[in-house]
PDB file of N, CA and C in Angstrom:
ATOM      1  N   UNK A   1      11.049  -9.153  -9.109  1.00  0.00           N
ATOM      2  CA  UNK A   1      12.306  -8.738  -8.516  1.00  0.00           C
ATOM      3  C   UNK A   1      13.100  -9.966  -8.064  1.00  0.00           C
ATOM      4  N   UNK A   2      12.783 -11.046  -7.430  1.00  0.00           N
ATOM      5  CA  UNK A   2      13.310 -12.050  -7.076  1.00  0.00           C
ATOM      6  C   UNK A   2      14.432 -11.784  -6.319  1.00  0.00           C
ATOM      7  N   UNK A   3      14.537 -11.475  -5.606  1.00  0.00           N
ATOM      8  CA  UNK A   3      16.341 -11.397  -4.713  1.00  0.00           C
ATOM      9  C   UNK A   3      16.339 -11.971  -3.627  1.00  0.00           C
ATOM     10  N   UNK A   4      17.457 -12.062  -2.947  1.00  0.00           N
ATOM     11  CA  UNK A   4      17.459 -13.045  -1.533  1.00  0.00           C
ATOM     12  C   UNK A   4      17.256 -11.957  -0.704  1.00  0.00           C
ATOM     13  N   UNK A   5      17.406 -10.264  -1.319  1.00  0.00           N
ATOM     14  CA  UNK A   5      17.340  -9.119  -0.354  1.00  0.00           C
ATOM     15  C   UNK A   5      15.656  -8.587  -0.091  1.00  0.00           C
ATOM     16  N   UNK A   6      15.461  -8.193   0.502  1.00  0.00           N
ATOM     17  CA  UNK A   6      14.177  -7.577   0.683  1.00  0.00           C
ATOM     18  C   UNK A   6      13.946  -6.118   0.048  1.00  0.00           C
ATOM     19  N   UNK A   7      13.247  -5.360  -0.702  1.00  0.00           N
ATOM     20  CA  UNK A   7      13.078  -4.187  -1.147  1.00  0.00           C
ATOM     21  C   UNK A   7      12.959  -3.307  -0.610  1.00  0.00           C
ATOM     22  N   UNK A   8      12.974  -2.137  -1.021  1.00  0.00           N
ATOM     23  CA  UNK A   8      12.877  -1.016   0.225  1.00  0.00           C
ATOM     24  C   UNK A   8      11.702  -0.380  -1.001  1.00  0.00           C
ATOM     25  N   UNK A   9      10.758  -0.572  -0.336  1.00  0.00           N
ATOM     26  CA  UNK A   9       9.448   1.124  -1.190  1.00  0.00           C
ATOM     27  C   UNK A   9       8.948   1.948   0.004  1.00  0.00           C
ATOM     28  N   UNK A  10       9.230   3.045  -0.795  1.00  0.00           N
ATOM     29  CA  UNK A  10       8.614   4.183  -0.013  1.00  0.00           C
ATOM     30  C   UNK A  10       7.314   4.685  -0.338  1.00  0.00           C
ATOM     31  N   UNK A  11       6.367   5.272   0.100  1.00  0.00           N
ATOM     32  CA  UNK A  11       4.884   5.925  -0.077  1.00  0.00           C
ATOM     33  C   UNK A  11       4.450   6.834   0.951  1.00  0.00           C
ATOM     34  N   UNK A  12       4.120   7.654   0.813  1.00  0.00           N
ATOM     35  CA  UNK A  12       3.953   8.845   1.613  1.00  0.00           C
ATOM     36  C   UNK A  12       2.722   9.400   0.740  1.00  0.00           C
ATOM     37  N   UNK A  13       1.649   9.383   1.695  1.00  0.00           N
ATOM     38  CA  UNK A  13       0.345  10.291   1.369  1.00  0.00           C
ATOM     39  C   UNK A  13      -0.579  11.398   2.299  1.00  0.00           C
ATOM     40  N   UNK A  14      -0.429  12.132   1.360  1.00  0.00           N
ATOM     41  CA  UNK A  14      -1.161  13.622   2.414  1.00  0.00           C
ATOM     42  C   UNK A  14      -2.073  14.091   2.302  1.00  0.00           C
ATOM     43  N   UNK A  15      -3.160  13.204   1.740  1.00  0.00           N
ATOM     44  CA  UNK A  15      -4.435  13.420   1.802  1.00  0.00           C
ATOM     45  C   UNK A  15      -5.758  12.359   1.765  1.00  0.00           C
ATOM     46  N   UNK A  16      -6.768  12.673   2.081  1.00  0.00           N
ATOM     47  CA  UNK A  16      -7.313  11.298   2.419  1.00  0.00           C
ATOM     48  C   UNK A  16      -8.102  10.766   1.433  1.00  0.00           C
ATOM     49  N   UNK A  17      -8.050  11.524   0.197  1.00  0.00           N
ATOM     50  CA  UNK A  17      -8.430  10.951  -1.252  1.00  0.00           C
ATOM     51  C   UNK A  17      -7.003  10.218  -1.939  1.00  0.00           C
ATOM     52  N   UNK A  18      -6.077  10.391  -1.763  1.00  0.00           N
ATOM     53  CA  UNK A  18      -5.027   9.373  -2.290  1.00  0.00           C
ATOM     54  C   UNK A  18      -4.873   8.375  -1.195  1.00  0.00           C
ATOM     55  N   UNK A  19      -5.259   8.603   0.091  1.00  0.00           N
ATOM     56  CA  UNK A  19      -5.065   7.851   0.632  1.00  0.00           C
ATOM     57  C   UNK A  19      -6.195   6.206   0.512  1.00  0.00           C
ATOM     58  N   UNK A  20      -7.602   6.862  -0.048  1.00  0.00           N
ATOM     59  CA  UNK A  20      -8.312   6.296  -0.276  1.00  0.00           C
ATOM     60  C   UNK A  20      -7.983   4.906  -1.370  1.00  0.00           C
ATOM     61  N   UNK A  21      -7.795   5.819  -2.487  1.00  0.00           N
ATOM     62  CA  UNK A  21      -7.009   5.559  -3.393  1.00  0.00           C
ATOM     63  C   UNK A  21      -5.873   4.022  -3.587  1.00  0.00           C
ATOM     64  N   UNK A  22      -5.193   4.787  -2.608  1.00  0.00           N
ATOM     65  CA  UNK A  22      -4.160   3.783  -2.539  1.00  0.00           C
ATOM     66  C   UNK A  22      -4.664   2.423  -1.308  1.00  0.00           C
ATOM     67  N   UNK A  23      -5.146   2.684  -0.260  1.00  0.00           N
ATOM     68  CA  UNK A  23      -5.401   1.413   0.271  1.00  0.00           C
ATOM     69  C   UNK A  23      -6.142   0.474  -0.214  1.00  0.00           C
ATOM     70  N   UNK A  24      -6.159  -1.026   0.131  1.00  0.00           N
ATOM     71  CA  UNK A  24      -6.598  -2.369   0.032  1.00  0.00           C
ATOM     72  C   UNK A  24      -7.188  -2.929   0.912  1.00  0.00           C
ATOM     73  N   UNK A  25      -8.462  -2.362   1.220  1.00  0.00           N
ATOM     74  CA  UNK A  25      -9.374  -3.241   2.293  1.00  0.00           C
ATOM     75  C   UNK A  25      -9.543  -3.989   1.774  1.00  0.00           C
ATOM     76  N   UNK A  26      -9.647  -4.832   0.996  1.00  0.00           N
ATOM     77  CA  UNK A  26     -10.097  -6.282   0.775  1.00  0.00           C
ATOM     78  C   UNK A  26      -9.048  -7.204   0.882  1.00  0.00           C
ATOM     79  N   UNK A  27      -7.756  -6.737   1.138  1.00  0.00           N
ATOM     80  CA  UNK A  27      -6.766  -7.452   1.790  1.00  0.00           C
ATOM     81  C   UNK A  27      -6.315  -8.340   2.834  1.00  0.00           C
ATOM     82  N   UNK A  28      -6.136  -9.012   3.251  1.00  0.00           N
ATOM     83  CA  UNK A  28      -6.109  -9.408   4.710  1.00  0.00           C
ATOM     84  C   UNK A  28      -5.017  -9.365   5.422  1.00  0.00           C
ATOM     85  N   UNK A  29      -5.951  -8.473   6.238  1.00  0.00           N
ATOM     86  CA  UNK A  29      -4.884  -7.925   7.157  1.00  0.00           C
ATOM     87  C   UNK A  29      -4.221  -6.312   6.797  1.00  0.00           C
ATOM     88  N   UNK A  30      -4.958  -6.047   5.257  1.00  0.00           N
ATOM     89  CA  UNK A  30      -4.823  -4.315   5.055  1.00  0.00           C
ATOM     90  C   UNK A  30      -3.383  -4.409   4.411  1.00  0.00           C
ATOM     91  N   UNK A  31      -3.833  -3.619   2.935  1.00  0.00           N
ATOM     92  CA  UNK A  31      -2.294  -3.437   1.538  1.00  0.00           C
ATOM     93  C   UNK A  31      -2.541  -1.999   1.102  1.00  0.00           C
ATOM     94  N   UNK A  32      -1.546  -2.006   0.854  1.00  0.00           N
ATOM     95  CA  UNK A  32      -1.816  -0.460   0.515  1.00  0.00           C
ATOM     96  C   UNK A  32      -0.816  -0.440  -1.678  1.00  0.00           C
ATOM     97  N   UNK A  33      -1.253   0.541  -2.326  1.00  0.00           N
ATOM     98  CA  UNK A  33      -0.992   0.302  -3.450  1.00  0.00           C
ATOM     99  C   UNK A  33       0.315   1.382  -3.349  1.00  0.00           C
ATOM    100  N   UNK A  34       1.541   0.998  -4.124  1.00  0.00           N
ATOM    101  CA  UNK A  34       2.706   2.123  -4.227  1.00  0.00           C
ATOM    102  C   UNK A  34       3.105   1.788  -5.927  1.00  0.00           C
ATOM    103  N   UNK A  35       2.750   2.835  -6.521  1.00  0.00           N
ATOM    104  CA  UNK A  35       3.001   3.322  -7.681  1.00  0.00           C
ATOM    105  C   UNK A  35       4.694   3.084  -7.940  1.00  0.00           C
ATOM    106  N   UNK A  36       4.976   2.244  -8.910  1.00  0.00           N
ATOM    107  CA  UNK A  36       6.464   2.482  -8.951  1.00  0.00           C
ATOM    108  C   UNK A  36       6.479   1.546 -10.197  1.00  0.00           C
ATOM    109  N   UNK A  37       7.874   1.675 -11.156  1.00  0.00           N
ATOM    110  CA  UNK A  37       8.028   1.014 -12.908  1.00  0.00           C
ATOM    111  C   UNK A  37       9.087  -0.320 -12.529  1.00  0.00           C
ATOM    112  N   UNK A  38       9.372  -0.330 -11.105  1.00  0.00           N
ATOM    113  CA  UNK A  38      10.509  -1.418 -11.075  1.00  0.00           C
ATOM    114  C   UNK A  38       9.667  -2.944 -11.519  1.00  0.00           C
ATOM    115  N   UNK A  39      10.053  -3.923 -11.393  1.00  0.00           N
ATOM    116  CA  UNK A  39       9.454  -5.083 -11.309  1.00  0.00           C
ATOM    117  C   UNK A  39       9.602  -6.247 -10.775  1.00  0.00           C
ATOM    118  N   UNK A  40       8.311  -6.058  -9.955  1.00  0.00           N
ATOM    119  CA  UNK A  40       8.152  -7.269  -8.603  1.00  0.00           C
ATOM    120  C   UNK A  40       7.200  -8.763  -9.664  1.00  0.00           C
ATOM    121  N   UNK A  41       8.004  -9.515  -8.599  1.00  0.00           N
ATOM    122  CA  UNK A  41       6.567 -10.402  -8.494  1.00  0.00           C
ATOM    123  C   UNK A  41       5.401 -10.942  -7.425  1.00  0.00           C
ATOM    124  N   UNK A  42       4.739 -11.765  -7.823  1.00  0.00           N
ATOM    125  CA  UNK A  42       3.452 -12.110  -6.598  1.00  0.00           C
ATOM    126  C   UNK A  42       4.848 -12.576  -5.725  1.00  0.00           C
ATOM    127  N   UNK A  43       4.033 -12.493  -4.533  1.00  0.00           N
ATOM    128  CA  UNK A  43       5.020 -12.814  -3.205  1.00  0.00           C
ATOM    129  C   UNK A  43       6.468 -12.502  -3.059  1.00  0.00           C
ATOM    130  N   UNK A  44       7.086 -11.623  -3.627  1.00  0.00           N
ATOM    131  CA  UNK A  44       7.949 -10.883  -3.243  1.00  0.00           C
ATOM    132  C   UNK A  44       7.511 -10.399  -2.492  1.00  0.00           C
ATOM    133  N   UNK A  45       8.871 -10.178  -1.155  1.00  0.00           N
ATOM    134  CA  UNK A  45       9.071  -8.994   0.059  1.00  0.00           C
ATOM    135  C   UNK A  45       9.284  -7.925  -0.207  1.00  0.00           C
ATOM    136  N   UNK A  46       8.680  -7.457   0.404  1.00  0.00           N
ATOM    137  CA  UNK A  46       9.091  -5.751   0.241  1.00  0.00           C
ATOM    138  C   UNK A  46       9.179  -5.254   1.605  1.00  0.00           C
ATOM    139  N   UNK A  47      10.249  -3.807   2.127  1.00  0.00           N
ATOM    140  CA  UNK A  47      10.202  -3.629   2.989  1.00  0.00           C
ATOM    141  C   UNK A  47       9.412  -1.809   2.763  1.00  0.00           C
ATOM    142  N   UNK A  48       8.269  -1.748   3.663  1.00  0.00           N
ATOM    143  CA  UNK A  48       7.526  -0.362   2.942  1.00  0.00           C
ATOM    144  C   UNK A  48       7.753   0.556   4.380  1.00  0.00           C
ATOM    145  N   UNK A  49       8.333   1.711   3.762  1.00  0.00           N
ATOM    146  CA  UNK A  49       8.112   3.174   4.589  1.00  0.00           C
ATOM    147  C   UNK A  49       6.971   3.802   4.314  1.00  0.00           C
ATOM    148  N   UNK A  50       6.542   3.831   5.143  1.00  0.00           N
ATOM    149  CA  UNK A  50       5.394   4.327   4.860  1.00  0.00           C
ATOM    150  C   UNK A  50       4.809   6.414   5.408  1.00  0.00           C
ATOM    151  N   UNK A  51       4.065   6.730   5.037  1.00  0.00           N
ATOM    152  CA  UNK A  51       4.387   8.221   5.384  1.00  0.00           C
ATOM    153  C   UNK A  51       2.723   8.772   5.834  1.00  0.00           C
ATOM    154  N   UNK A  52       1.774   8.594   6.672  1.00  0.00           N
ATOM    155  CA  UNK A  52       0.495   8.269   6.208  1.00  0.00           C
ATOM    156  C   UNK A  52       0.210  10.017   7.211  1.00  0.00           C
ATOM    157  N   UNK A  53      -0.492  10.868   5.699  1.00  0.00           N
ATOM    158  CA  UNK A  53      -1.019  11.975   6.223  1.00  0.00           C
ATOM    159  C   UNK A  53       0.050  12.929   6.924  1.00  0.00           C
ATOM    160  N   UNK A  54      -0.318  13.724   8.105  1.00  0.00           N
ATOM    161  CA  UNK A  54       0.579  14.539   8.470  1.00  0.00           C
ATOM    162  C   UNK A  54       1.492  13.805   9.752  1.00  0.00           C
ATOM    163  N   UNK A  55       1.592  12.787   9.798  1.00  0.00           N
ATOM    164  CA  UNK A  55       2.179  11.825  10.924  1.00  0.00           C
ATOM    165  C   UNK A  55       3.908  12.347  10.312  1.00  0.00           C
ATOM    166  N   UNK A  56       4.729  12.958  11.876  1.00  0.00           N
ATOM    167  CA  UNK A  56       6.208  13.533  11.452  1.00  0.00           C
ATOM    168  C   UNK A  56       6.570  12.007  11.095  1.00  0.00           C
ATOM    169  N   UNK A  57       6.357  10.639  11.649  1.00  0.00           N
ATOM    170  CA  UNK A  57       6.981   9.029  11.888  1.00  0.00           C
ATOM    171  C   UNK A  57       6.670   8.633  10.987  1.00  0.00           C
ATOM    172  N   UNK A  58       7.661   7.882  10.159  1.00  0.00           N
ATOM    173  CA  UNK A  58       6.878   6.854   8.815  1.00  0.00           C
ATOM    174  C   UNK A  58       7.011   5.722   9.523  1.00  0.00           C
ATOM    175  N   UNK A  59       5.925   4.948   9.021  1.00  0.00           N
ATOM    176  CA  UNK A  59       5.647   3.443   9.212  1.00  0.00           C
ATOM    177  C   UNK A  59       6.810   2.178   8.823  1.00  0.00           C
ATOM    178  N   UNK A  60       7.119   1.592   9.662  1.00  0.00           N
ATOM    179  CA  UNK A  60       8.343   0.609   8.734  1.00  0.00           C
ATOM    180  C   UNK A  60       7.522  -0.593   8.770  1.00  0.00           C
ATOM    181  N   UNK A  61       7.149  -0.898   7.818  1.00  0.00           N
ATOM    182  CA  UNK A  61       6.414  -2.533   8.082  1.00  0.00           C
ATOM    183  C   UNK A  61       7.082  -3.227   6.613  1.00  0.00           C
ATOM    184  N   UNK A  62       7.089  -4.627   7.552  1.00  0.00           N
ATOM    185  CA  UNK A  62       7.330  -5.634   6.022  1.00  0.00           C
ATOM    186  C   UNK A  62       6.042  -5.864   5.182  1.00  0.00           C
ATOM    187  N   UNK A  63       6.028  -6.265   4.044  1.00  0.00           N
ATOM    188  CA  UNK A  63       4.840  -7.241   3.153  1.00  0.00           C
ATOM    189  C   UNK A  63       5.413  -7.799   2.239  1.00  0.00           C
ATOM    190  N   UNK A  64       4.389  -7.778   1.557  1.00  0.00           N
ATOM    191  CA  UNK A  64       4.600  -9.135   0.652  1.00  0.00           C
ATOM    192  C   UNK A  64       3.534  -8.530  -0.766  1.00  0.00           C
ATOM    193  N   UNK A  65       3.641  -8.682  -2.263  1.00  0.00           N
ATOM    194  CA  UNK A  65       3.725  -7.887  -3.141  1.00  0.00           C
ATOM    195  C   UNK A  65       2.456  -9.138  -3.240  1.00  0.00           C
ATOM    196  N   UNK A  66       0.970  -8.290  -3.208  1.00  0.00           N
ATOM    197  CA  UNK A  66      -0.212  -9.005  -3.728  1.00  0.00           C
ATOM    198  C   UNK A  66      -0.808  -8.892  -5.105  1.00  0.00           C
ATOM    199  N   UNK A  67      -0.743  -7.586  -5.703  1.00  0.00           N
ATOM    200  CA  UNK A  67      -1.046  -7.307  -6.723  1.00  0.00           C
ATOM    201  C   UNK A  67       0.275  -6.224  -7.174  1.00  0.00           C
ATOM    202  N   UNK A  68      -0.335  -6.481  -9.127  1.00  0.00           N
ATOM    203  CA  UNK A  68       0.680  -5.878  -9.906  1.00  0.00           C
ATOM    204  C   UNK A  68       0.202  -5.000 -11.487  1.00  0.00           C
ATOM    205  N   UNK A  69       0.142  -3.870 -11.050  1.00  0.00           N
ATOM    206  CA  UNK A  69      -0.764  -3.301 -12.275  1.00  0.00           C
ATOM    207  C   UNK A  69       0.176  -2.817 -13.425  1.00  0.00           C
ATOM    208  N   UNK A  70       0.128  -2.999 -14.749  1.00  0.00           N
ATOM    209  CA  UNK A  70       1.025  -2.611 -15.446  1.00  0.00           C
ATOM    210  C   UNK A  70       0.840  -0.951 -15.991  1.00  0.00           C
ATOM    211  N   UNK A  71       1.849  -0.605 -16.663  1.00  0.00           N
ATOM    212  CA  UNK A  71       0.969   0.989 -16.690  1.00  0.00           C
ATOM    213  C   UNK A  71       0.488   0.700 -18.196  1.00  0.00           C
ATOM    214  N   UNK A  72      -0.995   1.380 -18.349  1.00  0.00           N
ATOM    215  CA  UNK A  72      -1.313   1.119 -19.611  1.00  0.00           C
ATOM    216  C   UNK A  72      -2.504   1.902 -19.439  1.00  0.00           C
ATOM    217  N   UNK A  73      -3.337   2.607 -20.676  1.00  0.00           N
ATOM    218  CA  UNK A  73      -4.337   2.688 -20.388  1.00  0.00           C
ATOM    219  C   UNK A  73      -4.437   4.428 -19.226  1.00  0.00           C
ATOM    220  N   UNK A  74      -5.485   4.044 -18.359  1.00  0.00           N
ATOM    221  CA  UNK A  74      -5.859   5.197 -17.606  1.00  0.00           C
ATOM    222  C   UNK A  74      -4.746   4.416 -15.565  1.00  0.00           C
ATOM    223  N   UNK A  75      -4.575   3.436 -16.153  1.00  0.00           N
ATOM    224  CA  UNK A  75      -3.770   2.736 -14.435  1.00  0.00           C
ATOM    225  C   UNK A  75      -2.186   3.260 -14.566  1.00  0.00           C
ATOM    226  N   UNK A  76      -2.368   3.428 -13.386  1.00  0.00           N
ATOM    227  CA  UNK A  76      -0.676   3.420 -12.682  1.00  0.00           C
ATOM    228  C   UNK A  76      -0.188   2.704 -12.614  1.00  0.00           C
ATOM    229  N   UNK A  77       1.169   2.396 -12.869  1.00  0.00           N
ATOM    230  CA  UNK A  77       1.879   0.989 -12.843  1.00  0.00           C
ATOM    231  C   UNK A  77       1.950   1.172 -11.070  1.00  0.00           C
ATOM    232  N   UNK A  78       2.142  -0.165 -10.926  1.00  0.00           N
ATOM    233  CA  UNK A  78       2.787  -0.175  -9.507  1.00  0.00           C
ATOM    234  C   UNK A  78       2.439  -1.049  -8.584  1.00  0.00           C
ATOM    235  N   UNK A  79       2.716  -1.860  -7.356  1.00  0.00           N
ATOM    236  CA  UNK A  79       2.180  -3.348  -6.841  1.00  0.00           C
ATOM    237  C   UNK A  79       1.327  -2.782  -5.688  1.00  0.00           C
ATOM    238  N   UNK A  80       0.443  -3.684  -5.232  1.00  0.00           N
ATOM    239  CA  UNK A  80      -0.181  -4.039  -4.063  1.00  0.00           C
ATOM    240  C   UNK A  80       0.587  -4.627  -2.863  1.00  0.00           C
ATOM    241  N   UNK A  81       0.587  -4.184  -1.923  1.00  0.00           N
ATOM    242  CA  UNK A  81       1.579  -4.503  -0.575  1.00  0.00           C
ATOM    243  C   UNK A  81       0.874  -4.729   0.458  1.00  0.00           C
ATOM    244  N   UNK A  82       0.863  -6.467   0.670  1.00  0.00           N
ATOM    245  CA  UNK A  82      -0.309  -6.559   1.476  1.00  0.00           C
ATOM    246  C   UNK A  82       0.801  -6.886   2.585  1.00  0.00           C
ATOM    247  N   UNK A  83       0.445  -6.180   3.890  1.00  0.00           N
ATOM    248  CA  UNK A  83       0.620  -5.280   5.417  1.00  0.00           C
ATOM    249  C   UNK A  83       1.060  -6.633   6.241  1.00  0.00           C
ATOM    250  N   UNK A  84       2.214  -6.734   6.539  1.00  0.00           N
ATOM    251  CA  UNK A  84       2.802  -8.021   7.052  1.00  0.00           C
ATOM    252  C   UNK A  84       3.834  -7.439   8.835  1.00  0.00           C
ATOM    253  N   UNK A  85       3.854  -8.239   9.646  1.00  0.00           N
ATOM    254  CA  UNK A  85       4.809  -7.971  10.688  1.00  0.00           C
ATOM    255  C   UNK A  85       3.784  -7.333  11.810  1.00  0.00           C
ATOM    256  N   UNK A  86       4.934  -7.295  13.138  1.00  0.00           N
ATOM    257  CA  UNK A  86       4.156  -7.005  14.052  1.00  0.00           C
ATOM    258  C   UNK A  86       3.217  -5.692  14.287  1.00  0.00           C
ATOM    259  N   UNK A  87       3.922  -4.682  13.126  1.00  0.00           N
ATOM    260  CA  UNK A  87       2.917  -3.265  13.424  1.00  0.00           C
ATOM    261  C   UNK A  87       1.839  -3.527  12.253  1.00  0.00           C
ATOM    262  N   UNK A  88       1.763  -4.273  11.756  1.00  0.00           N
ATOM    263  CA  UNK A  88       0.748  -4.241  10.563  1.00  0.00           C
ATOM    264  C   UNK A  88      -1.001  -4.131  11.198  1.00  0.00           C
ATOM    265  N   UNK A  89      -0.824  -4.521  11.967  1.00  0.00           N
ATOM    266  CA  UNK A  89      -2.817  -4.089  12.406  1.00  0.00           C
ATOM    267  C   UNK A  89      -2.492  -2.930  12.785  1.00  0.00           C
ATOM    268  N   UNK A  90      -1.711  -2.321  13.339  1.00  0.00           N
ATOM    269  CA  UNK A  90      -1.634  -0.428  13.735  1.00  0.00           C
ATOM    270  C   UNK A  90      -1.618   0.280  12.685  1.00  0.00           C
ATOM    271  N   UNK A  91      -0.627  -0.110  11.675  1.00  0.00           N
ATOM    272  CA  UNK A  91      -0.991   0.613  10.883  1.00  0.00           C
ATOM    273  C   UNK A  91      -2.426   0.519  10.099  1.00  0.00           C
ATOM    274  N   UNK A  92      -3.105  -0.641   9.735  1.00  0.00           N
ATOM    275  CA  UNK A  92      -4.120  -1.016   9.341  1.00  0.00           C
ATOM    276  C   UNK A  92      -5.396   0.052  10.184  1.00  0.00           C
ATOM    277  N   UNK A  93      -5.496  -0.281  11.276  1.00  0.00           N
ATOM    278  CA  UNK A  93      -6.228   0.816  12.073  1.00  0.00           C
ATOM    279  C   UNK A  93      -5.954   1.949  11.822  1.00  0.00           C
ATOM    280  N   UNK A  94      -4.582   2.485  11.828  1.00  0.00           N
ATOM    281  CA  UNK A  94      -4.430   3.628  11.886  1.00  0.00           C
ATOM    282  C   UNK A  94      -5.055   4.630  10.291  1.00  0.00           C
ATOM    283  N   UNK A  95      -5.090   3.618   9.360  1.00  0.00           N
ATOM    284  CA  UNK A  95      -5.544   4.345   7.855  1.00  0.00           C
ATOM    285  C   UNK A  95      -6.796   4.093   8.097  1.00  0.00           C
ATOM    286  N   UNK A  96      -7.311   3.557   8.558  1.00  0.00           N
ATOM    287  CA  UNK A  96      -9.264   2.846   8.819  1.00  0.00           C
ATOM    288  C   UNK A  96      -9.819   4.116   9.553  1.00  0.00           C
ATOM    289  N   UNK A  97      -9.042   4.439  10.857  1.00  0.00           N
ATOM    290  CA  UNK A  97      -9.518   5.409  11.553  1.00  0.00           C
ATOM    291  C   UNK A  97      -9.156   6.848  10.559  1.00  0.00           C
ATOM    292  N   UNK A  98      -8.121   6.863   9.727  1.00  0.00           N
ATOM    293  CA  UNK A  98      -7.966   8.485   8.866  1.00  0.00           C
ATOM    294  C   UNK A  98      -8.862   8.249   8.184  1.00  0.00           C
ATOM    295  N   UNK A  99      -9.545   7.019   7.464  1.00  0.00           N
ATOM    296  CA  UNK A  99     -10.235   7.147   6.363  1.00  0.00           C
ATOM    297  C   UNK A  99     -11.976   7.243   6.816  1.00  0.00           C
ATOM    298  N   UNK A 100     -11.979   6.792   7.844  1.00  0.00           N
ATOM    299  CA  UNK A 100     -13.643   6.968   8.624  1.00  0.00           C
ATOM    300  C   UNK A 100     -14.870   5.972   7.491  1.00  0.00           C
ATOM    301  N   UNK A 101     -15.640   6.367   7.726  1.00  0.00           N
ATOM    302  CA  UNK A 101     -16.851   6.151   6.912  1.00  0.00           C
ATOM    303  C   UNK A 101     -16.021   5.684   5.257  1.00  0.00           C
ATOM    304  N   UNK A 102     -15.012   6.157   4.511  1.00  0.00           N
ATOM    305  CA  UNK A 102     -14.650   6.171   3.516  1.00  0.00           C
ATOM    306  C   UNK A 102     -13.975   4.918   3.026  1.00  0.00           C
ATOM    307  N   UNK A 103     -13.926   4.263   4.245  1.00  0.00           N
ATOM    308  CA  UNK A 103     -13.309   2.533   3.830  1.00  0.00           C
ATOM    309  C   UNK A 103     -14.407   1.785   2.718  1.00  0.00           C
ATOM    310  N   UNK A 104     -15.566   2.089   3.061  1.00  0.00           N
ATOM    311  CA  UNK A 104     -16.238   1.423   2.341  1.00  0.00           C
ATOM    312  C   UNK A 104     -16.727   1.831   1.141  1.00  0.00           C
ATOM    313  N   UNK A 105     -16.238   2.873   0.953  1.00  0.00           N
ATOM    314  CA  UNK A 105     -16.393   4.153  -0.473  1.00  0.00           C
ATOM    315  C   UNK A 105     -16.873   2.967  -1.487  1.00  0.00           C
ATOM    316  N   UNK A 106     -17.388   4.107  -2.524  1.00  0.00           N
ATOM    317  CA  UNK A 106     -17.624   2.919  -3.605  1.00  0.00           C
ATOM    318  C   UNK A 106     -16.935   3.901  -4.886  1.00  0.00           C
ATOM    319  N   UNK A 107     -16.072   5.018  -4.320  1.00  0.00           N
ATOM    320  CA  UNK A 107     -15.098   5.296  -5.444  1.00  0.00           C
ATOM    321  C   UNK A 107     -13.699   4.250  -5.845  1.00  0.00           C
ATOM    322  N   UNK A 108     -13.682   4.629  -6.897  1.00  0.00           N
ATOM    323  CA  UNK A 108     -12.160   3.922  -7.666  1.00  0.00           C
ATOM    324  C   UNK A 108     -11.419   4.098  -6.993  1.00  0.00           C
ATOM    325  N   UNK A 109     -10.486   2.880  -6.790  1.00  0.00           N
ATOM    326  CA  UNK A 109      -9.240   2.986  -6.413  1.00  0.00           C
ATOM    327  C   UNK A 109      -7.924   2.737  -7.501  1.00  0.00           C
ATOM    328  N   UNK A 110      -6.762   2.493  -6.772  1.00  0.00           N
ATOM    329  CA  UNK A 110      -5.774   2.342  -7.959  1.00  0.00           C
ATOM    330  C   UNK A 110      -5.927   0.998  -8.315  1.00  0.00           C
ATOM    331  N   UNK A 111      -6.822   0.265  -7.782  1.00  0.00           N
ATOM    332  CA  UNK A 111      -6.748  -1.129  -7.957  1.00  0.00           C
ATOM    333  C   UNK A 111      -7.946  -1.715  -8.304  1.00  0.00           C
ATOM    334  N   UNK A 112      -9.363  -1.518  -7.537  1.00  0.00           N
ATOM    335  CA  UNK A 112     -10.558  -1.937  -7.778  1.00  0.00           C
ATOM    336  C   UNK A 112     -11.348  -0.731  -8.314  1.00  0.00           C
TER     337      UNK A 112
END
């Protein structure tokens, strides 16, 4: 994407198998994956709304674009958004605590 502007992605998940899915514990500091055909690159900003479960508040946090899957195959296109700014450990906690025991799953994600 390259711009001097920051991106706007949205992601909203309502259940705790996509939610699984889509997060990046091996991230630092916690990324979450958003499916989308536009095209970023590594370290692009992004600004992510986030929508996690039945929470009425979406999340506004900045990041920064860690990974980039192309669509092909059985994968979803779409980048890795690793969790940047001052709410980024809340939200990080806050998917750790929805996901319980399941952080450490050893199911597929959209990424690993």
């Amino acid at each position: 994407m390259t711009t001097d502007r920051k991106a706007i992605v949205s992601l909203s998940i309502t259940d705790r198998g996509a939610l699984l899915a889509a997060y990046m514990s091996f991230v630092e500091g916690g990324g979450l994956f958003v499916p989308t055909t536009q095209t970023y690159t590594l370290g692009d900003e992004v600004f992510l709304l986030f929508g996690l479960l039945d929470e009425a508040e979406r999340w506004p946090v900045p990041g920064n674009v860690c990974w980039i899957t192309s669509a092909g195959g059985n994968d979803v296109a779409g980048i890795g958004v690793q969790l940047t700014g001052e709410k980024s450990a809340d939200l990080k906690r806050a998917i750790e605590d929805s996901l319980g025991g399941l952080v450490n799953s050893d199911r597929e994600t959209h990424t690993m």
